[in-house]
Protein backbone atom coordinates (compact mmCIF):
# COMPACT_ATOMS: atom_id res chain seq x y z
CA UNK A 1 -33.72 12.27 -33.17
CA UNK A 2 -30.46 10.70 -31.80
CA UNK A 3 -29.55 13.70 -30.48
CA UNK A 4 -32.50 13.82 -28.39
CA UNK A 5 -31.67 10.48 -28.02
CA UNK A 6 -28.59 10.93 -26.21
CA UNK A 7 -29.85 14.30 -24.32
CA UNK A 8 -32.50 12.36 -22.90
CA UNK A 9 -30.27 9.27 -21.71
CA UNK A 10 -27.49 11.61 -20.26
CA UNK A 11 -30.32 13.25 -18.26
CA UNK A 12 -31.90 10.08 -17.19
CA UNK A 13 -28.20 9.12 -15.84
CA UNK A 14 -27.61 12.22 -14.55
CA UNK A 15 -30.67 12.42 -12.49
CA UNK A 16 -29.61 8.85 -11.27
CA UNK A 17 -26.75 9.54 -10.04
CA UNK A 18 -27.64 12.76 -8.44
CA UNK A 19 -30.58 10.49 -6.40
CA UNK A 20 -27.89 7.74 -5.82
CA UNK A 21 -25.52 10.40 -3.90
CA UNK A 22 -28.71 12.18 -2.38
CA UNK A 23 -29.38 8.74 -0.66
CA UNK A 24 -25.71 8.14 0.46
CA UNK A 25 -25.74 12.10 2.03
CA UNK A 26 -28.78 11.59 3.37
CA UNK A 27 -27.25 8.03 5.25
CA UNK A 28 -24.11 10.03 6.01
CA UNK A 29 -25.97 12.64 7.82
CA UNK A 30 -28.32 10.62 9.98
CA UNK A 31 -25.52 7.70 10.63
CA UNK A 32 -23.68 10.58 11.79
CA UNK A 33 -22.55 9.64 15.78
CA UNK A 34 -23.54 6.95 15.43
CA UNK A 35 -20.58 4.67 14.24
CA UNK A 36 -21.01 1.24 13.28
CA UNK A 37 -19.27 -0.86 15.87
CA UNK A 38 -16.27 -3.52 14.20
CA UNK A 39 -16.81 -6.97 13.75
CA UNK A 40 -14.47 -9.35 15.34
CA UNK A 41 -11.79 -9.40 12.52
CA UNK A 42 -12.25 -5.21 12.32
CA UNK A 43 -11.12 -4.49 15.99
CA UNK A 44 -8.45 -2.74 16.15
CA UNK A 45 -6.55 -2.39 19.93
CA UNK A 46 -4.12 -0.01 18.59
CA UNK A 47 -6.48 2.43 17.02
CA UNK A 48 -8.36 2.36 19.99
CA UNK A 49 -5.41 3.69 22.45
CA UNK A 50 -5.56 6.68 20.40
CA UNK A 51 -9.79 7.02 19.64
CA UNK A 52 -11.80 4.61 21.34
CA UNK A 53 -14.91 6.83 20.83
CA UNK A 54 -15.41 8.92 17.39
CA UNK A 55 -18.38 10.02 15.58
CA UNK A 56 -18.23 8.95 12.13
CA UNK A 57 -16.04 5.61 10.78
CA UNK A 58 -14.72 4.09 7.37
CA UNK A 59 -13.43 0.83 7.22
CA UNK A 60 -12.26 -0.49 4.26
CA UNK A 61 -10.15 -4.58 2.84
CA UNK A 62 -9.13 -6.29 0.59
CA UNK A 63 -7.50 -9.44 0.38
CA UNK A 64 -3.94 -9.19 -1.93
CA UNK A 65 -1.98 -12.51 -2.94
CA UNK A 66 1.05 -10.58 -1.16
CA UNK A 67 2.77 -11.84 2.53
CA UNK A 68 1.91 -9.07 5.08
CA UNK A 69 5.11 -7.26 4.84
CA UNK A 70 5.12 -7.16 1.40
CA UNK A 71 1.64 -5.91 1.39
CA UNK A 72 2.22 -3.38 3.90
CA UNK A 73 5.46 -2.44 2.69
CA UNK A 74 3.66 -1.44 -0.58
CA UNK A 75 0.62 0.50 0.50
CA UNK A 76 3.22 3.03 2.86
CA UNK A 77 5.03 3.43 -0.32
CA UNK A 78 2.00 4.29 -2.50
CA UNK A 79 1.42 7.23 -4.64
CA UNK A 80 -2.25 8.48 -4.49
CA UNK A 81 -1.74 10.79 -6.79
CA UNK A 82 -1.13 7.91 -9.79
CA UNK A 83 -5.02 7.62 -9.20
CA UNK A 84 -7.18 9.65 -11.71
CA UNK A 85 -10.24 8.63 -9.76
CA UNK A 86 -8.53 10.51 -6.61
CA UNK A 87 -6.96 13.17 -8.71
CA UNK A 88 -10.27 14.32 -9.80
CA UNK A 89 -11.83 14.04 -6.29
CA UNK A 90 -8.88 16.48 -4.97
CA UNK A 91 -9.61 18.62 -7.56
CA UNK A 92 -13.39 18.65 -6.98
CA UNK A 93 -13.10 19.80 -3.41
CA UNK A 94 -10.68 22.26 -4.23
CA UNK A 95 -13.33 23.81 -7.19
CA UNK A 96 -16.22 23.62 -4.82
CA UNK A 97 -14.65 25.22 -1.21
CA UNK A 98 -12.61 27.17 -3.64
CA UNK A 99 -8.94 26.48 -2.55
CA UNK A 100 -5.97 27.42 -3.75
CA UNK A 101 -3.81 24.50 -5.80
CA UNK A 102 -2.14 22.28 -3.13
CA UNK A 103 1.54 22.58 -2.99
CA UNK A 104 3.87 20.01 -4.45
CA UNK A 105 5.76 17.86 -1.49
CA UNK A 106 8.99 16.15 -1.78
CA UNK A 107 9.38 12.19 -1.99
CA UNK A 108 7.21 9.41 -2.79
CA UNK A 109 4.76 7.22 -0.74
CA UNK A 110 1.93 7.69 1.10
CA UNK A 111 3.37 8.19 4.65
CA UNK A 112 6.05 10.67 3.43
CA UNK A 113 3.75 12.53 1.86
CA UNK A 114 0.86 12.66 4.54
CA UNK A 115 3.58 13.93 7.03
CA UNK A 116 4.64 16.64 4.61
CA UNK A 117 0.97 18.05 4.82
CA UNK A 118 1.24 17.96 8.62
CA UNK A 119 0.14 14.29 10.03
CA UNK A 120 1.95 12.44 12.79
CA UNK A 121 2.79 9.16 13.26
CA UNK A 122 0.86 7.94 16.54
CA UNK A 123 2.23 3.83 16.21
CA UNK A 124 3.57 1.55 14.68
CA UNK A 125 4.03 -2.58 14.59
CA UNK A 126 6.61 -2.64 12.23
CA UNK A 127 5.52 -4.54 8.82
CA UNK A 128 2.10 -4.58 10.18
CA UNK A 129 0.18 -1.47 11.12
CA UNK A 130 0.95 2.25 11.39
CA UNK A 131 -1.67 4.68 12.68
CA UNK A 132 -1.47 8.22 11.59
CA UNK A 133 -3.40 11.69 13.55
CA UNK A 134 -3.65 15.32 12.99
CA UNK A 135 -6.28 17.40 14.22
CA UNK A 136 -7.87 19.75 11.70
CA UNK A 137 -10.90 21.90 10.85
CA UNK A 138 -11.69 20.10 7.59
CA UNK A 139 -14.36 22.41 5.98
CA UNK A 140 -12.30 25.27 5.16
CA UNK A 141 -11.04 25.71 2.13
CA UNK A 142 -7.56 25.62 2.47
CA UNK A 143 -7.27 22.78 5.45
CA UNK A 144 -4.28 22.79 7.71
CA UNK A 145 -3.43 19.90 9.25
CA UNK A 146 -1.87 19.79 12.67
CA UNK A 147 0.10 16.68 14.22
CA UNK A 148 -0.15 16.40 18.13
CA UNK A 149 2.17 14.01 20.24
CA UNK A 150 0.87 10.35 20.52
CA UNK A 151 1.18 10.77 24.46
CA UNK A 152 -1.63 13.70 23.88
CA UNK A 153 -3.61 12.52 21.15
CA UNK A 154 -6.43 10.59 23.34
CA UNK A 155 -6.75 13.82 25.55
CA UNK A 156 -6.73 16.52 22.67
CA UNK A 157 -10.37 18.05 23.08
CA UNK A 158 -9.29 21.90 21.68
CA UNK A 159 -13.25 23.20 21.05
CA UNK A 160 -13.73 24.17 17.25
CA UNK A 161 -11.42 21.33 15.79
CA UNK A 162 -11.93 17.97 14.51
CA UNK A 163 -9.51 14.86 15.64
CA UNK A 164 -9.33 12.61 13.40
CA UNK A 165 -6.96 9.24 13.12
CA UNK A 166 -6.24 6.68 10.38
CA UNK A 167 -4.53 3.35 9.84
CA UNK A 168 -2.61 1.52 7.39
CA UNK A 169 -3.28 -2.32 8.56
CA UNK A 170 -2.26 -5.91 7.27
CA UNK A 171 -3.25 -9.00 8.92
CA UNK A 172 -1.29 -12.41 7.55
CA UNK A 173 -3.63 -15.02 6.11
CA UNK A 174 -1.03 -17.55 5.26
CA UNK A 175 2.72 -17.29 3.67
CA UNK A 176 1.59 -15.52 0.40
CA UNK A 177 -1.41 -13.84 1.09
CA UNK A 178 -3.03 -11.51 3.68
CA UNK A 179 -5.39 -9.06 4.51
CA UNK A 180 -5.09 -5.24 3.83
CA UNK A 181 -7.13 -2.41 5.65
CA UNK A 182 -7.57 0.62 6.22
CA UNK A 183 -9.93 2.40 8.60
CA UNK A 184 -10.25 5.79 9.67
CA UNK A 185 -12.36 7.88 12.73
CA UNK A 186 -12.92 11.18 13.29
CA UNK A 187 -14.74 12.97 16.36
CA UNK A 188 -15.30 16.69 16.71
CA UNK A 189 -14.39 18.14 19.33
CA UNK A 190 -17.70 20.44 21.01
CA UNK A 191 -20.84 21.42 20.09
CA UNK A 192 -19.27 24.34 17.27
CA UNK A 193 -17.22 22.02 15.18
CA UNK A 194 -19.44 19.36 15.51
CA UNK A 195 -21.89 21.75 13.78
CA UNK A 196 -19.65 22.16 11.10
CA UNK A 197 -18.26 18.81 10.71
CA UNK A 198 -21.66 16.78 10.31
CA UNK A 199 -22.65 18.58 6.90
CA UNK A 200 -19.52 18.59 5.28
CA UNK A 201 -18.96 14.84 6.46
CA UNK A 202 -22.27 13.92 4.89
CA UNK A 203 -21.74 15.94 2.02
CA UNK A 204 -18.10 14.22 1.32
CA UNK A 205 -18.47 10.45 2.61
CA UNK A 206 -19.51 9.50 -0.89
CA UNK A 207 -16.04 10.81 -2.25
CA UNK A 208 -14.11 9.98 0.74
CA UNK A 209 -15.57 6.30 0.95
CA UNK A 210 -14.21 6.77 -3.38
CA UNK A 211 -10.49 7.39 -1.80
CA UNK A 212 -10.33 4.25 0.18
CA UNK A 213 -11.87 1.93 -2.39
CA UNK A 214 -9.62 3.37 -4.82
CA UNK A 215 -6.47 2.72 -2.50
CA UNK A 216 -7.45 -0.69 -2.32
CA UNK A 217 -7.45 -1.00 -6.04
CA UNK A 218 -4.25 0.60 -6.19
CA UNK A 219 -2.53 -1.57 -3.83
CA UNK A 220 -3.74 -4.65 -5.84
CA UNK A 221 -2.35 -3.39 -8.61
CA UNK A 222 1.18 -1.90 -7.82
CA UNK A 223 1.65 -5.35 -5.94
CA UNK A 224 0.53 -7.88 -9.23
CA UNK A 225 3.35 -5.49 -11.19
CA UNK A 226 5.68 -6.09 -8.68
CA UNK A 227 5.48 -9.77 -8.67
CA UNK A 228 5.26 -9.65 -12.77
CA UNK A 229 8.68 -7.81 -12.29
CA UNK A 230 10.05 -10.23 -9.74
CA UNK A 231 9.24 -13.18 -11.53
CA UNK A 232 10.32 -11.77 -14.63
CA UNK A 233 14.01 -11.33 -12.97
CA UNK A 234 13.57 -14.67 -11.62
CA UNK A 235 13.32 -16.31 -14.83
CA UNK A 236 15.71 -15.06 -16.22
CA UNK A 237 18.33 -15.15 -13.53
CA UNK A 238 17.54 -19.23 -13.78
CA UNK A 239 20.22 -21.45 -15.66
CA UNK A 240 17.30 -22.14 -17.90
CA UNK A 241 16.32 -19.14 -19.20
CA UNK A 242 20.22 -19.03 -20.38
């Protein structure tokens, strides 16, 4: 009987959580083009030199007890892959499009390792924002990425790829804390990727939407250990703690 038990409530969740990501494909697909515009804190001026149109948008904060450059400072530096949550997303895409094991890339940190898989830095506002493109064709298996000059980005229109650009953003709330966020667009470029790209974007928001709340989390995180370690050192650097 508890066997059944169980059966039955790991079906009942199951079938859950298969209707709860039905419903967010199903939002993907028919949101798809039609990008929900920023509010006034969300607008972005340097994003928009580089996409002001784009079919399909994630934006994504969180406020950290950090200053802005110590915030921002910390979320280039950070290591995705120190996320199970991601880790297992990765390695669901690569089981269902069937791609071969992603290389391993030198150095640490999110930037370094997003240009070792081919993105390009478009801008930056040093300590504040950096904004990061590569055009792609994101439902193969294997996806290349391809950087293209920030002087050609806005203009890139190649037929059968998608564009896509991302930031890394912190805006200062006072001396100690601030506001970190991330947003990314994408836009395909003619009527044959755009095909393409609306399924697989519908099909994947759910886990891609997973990424960014899961960088947020991250970022909280590594920055509370830092400070434990900093105050730690402060301590007992004092005369006091002697």
């Amino acid at each position: 009987m508890a066997a059944k038990r169980i059966l039955k409530t790991v079906g009942f969740v199951a079938g859950v959580g298969a209707a709860v990501y039905g419903t967010l494909v199903w939002s993907a697909w028919n949101r798809y083009g039609y990008p929900k515009p920023p509010s006034r804190k969300e607008e972005d001026p340097l994003l928009d030199e580089f996409m002001p149109d784009y079919d399909v948008v994630e934006r994504h904060s969180v406020v950290v007890n950090a200053s802005a450059a110590e915030a921002y400072r910390a979320a280039c530096e950070m290591d995705l892959e120190n996320s199970s949550i991601v880790q297992l997303l990765f390695k669901s895409r690569a089981l269902i499009f069937g791609a071969i094991p992603g290389r391993e890339h030198a150095g640490h940190g999110m930037i370094t390792r997003m240009k070792a898989l081919g993105w390009g830095e478009l801008a930056e506002l040093p300590g504040r924002e950096i904004v990061m493109g590569s055009v792609t064709q994101p439902w193969e298996a294997d996806v290349v990425f391809r950087a293209i000059a920030a002087d050609r980005f806005a203009a890139f229109h190649e037929k059968g790829f998608v564009k896509i650009a991302w930031t890394l953003r912190v805006d200062p709330l006072t001396e100690t804390t601030s506001t970190f966020r991330t947003e990314t667009r994408a836009v395909a470029c003619g009527s044959l990727a755009r095909s393409k790209f609306r399924p697989y974007w519908a099909f994947l928001s759910p886990g891609i939407a997973l990424i960014r709340v899961a960088m947020l989390r991250q970022l909280k995180r590594e920055l509370k250990v830092q400070q434990a370690r900093l105050l730690s050192r402060s301590q007992s650097a004092s005369p006091s703690a002697r």
